[in-house]
PDB file of N, CA and C in Angstrom:
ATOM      1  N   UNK A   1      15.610  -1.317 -16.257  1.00  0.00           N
ATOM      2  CA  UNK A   1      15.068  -1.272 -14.917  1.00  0.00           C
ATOM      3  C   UNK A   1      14.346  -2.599 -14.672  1.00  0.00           C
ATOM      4  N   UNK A   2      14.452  -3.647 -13.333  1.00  0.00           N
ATOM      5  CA  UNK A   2      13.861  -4.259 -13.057  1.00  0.00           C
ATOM      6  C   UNK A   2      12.514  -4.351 -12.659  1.00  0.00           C
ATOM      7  N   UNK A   3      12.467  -5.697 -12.356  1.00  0.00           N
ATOM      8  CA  UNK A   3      10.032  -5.549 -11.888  1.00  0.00           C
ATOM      9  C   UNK A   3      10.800  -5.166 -10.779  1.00  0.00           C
ATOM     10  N   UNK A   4      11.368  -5.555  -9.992  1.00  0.00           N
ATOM     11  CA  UNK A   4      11.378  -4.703  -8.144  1.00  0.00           C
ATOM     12  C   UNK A   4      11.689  -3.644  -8.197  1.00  0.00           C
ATOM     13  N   UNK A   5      12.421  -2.553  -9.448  1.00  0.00           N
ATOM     14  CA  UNK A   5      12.680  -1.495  -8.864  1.00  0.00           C
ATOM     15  C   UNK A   5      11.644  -0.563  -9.748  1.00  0.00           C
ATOM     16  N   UNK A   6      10.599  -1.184 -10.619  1.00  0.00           N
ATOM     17  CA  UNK A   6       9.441  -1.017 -11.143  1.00  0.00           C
ATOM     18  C   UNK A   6       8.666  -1.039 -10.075  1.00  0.00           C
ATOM     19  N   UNK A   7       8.215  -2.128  -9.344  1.00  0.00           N
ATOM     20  CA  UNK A   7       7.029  -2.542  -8.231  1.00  0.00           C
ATOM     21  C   UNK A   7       7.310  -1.551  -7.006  1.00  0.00           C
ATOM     22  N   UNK A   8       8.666  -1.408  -6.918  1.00  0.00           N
ATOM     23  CA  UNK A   8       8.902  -0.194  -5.886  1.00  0.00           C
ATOM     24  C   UNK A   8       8.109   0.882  -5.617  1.00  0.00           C
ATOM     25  N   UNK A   9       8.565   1.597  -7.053  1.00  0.00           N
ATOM     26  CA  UNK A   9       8.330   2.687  -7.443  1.00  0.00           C
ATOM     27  C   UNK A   9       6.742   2.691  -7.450  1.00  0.00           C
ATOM     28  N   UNK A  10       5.909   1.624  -7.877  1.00  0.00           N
ATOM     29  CA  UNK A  10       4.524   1.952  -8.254  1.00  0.00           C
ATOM     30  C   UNK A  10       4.065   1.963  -6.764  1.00  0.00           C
ATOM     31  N   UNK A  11       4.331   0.823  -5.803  1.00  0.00           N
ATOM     32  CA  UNK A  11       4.065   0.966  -4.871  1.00  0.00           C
ATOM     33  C   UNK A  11       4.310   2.175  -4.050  1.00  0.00           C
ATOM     34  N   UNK A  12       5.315   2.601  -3.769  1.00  0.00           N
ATOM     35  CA  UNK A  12       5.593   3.943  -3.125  1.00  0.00           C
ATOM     36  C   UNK A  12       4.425   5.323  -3.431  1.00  0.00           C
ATOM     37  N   UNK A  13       4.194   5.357  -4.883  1.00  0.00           N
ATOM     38  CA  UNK A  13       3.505   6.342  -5.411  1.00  0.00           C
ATOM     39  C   UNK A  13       2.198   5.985  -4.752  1.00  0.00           C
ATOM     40  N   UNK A  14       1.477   4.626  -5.263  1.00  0.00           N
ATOM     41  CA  UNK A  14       0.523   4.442  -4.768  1.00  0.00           C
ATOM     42  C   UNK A  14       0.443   4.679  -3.287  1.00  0.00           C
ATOM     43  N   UNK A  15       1.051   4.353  -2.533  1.00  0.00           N
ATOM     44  CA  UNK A  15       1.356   5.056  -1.206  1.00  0.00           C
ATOM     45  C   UNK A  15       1.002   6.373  -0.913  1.00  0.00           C
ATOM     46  N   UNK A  16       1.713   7.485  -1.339  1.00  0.00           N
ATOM     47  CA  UNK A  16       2.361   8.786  -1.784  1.00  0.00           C
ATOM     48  C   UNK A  16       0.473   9.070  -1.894  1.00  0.00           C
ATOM     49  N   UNK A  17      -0.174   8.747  -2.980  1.00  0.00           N
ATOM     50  CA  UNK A  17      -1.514   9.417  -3.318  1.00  0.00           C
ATOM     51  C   UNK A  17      -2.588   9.161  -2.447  1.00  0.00           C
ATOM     52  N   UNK A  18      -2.469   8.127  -1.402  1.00  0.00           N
ATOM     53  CA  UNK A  18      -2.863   7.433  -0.775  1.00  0.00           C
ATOM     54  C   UNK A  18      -3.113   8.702   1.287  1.00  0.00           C
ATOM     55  N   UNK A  19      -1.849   8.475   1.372  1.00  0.00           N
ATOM     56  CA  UNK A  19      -1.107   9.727   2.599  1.00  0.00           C
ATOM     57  C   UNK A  19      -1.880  11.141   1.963  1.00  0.00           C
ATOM     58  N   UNK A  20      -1.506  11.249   0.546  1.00  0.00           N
ATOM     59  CA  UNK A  20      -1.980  12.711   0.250  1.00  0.00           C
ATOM     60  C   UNK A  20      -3.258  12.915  -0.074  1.00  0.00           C
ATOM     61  N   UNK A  21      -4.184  11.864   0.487  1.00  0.00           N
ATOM     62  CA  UNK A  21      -5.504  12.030  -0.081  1.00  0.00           C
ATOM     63  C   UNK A  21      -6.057  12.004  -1.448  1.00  0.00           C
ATOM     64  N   UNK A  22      -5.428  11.531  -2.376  1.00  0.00           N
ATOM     65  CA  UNK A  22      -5.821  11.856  -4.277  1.00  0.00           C
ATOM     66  C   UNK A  22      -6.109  10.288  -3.977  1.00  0.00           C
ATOM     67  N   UNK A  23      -6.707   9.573  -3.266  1.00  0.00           N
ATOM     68  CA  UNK A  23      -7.422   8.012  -3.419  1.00  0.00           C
ATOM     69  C   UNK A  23      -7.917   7.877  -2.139  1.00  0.00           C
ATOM     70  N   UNK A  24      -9.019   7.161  -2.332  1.00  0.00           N
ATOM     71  CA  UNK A  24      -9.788   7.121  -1.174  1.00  0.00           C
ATOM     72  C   UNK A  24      -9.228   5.371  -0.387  1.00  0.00           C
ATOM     73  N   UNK A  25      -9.557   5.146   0.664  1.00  0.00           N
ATOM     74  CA  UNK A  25      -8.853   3.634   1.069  1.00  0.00           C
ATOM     75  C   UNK A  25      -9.585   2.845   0.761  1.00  0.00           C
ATOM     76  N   UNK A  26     -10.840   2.558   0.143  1.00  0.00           N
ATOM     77  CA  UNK A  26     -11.214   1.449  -0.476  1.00  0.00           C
ATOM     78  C   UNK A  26     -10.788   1.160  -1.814  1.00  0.00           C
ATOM     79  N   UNK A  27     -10.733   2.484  -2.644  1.00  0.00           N
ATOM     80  CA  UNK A  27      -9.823   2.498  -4.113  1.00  0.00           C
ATOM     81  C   UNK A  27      -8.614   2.150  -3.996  1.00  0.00           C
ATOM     82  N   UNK A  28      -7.568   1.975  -2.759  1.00  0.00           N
ATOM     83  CA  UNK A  28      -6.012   1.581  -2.603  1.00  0.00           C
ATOM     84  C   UNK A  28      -6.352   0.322  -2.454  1.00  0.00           C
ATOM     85  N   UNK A  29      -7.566   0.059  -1.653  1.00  0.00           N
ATOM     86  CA  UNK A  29      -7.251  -1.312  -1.447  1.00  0.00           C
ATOM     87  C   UNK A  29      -7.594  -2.155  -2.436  1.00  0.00           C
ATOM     88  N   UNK A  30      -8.775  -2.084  -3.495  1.00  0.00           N
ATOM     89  CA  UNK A  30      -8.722  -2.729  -4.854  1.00  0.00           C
ATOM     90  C   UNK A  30      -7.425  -2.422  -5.349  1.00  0.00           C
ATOM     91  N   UNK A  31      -6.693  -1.488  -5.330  1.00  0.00           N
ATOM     92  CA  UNK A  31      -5.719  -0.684  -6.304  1.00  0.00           C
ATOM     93  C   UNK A  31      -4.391  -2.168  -5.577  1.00  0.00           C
ATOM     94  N   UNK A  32      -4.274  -2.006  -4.274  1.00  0.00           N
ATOM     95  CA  UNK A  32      -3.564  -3.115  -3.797  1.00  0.00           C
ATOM     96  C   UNK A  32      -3.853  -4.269  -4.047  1.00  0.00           C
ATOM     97  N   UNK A  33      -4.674  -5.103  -3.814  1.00  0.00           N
ATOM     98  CA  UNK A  33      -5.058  -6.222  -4.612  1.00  0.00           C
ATOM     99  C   UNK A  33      -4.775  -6.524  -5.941  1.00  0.00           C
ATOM    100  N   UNK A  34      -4.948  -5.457  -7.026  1.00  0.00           N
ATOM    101  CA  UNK A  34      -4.304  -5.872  -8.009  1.00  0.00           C
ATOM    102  C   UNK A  34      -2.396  -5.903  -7.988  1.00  0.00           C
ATOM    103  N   UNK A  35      -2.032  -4.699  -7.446  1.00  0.00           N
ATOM    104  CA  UNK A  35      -0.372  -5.395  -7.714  1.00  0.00           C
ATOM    105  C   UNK A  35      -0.497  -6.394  -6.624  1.00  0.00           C
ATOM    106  N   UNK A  36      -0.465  -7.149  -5.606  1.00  0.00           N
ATOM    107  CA  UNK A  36      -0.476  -8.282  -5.095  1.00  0.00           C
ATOM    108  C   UNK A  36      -0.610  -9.009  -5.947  1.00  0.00           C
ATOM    109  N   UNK A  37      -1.462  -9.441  -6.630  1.00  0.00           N
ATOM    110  CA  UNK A  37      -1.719 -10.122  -7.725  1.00  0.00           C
ATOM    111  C   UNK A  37      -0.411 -10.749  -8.882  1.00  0.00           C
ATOM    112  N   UNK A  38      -0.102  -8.957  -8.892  1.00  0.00           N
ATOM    113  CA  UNK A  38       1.173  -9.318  -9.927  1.00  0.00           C
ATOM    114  C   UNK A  38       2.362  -9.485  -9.283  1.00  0.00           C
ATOM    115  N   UNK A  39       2.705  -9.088  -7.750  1.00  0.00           N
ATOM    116  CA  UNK A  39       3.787  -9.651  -7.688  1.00  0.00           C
ATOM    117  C   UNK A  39       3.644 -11.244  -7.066  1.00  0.00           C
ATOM    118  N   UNK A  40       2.737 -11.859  -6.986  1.00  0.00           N
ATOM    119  CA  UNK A  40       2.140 -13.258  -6.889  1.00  0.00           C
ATOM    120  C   UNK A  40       2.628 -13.645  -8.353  1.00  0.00           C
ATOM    121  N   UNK A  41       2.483 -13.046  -9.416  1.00  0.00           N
ATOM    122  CA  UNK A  41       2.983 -13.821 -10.459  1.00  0.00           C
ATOM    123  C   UNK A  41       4.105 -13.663 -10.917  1.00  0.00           C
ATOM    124  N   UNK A  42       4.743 -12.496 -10.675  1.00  0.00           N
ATOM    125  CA  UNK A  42       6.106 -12.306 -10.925  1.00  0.00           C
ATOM    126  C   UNK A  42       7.401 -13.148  -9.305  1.00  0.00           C
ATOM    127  N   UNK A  43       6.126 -13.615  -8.784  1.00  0.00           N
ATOM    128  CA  UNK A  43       7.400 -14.334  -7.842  1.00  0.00           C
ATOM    129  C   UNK A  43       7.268 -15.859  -8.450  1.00  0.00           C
ATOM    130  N   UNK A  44       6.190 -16.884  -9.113  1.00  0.00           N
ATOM    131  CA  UNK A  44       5.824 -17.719  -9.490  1.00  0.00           C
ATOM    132  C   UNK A  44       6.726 -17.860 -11.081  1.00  0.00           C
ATOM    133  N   UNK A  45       6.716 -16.939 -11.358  1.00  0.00           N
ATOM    134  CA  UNK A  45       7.629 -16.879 -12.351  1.00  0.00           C
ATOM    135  C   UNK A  45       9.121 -16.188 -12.337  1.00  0.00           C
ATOM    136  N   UNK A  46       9.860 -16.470 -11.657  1.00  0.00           N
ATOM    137  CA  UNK A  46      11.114 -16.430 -10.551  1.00  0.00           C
ATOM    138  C   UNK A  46      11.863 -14.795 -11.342  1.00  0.00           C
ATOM    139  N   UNK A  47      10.443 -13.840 -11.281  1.00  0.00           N
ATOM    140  CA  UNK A  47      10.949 -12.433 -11.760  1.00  0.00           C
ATOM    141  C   UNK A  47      11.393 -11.719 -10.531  1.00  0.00           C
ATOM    142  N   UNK A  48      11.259 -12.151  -9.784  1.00  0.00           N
ATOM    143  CA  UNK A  48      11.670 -12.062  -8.015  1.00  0.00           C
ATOM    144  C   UNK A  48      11.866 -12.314  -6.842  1.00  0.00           C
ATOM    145  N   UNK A  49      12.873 -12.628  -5.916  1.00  0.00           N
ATOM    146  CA  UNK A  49      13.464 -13.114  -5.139  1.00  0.00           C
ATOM    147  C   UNK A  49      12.467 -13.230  -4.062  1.00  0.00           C
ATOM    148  N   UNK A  50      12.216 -14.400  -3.365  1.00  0.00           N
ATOM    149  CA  UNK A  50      11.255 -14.303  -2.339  1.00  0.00           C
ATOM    150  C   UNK A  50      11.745 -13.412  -1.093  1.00  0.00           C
ATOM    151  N   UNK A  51      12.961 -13.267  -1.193  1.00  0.00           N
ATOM    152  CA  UNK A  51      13.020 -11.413  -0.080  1.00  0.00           C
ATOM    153  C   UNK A  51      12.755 -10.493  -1.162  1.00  0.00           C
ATOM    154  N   UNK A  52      12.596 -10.410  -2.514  1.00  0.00           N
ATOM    155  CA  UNK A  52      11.996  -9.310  -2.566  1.00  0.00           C
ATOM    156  C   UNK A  52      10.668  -8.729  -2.584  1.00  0.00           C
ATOM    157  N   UNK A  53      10.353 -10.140  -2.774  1.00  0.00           N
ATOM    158  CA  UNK A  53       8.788 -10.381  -2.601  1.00  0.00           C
ATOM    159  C   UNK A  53       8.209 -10.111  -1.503  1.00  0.00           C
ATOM    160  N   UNK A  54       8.651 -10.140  -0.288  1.00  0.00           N
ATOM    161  CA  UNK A  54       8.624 -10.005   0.945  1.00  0.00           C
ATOM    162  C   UNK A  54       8.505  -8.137   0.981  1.00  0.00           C
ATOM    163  N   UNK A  55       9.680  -7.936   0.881  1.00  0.00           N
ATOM    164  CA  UNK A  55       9.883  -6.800   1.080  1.00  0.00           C
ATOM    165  C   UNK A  55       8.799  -5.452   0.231  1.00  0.00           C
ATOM    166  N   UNK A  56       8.725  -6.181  -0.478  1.00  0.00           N
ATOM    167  CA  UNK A  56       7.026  -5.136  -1.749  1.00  0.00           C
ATOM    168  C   UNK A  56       5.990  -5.536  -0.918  1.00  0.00           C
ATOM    169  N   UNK A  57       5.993  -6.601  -0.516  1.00  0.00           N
ATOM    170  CA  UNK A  57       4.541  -7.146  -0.009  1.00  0.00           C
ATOM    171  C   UNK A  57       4.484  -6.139   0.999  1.00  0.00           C
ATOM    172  N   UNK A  58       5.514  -5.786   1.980  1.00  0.00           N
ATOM    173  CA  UNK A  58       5.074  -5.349   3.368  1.00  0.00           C
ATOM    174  C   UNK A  58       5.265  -3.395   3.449  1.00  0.00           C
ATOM    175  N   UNK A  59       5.596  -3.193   1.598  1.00  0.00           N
ATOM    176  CA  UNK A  59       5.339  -1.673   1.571  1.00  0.00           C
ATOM    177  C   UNK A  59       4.025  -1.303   1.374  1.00  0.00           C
ATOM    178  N   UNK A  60       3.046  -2.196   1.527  1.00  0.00           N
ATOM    179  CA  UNK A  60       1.937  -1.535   1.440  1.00  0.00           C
ATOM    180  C   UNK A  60       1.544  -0.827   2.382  1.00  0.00           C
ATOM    181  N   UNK A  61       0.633   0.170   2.596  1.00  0.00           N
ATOM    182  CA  UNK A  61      -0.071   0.561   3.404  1.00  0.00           C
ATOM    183  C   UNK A  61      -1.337  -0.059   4.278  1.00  0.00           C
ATOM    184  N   UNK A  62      -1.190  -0.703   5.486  1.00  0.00           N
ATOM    185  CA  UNK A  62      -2.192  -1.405   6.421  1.00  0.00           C
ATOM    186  C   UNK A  62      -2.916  -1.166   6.779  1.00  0.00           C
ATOM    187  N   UNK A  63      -3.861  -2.014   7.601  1.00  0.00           N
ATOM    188  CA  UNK A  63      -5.056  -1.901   8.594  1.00  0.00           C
ATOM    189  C   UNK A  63      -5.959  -0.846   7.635  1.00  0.00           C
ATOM    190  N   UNK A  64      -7.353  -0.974   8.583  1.00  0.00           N
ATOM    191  CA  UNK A  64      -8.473  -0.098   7.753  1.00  0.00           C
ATOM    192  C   UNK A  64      -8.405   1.187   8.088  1.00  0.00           C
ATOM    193  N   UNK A  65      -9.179   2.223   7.502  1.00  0.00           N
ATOM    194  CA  UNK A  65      -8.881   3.563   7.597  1.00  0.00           C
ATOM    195  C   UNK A  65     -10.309   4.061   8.081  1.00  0.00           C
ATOM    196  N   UNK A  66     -10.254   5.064   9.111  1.00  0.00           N
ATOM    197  CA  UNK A  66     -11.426   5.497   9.034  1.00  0.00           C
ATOM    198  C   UNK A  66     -11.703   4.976  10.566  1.00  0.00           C
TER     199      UNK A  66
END
């Protein structure tokens, strides 16, 4: 299995707990910051295509909550 269809998956979940309430939105958003982080280094280190990079980047969940 690849990091994108790894980063997918973590992202989605993190999502998933996020919608279902099991994380509060300041804990997603540290929680986001760190994979940003890593797919910042897994695109620097050509573990992923800058569309796929793109495309993880913009599954996060936006704007503030509340």
């Amino acid at each position: 299995m690849g990091i994108y269809t790894v980063m997918k998956k973590i992202i989605t979940n993190g999502n998933n707990q996020l919608e279902n309430g099991e994380t509060e939105f300041e804990s997603y958003n540290l929680w986001r910051e760190n994979q940003q982080n890593k797919l910042d280094a897994f695109l620097a280190c050509n573990r992923l295509t800058p569309t796929q990079y793109k495309e993880l980047q913009g599954m996060f969940a936006a704007g503030e909550q509340g």
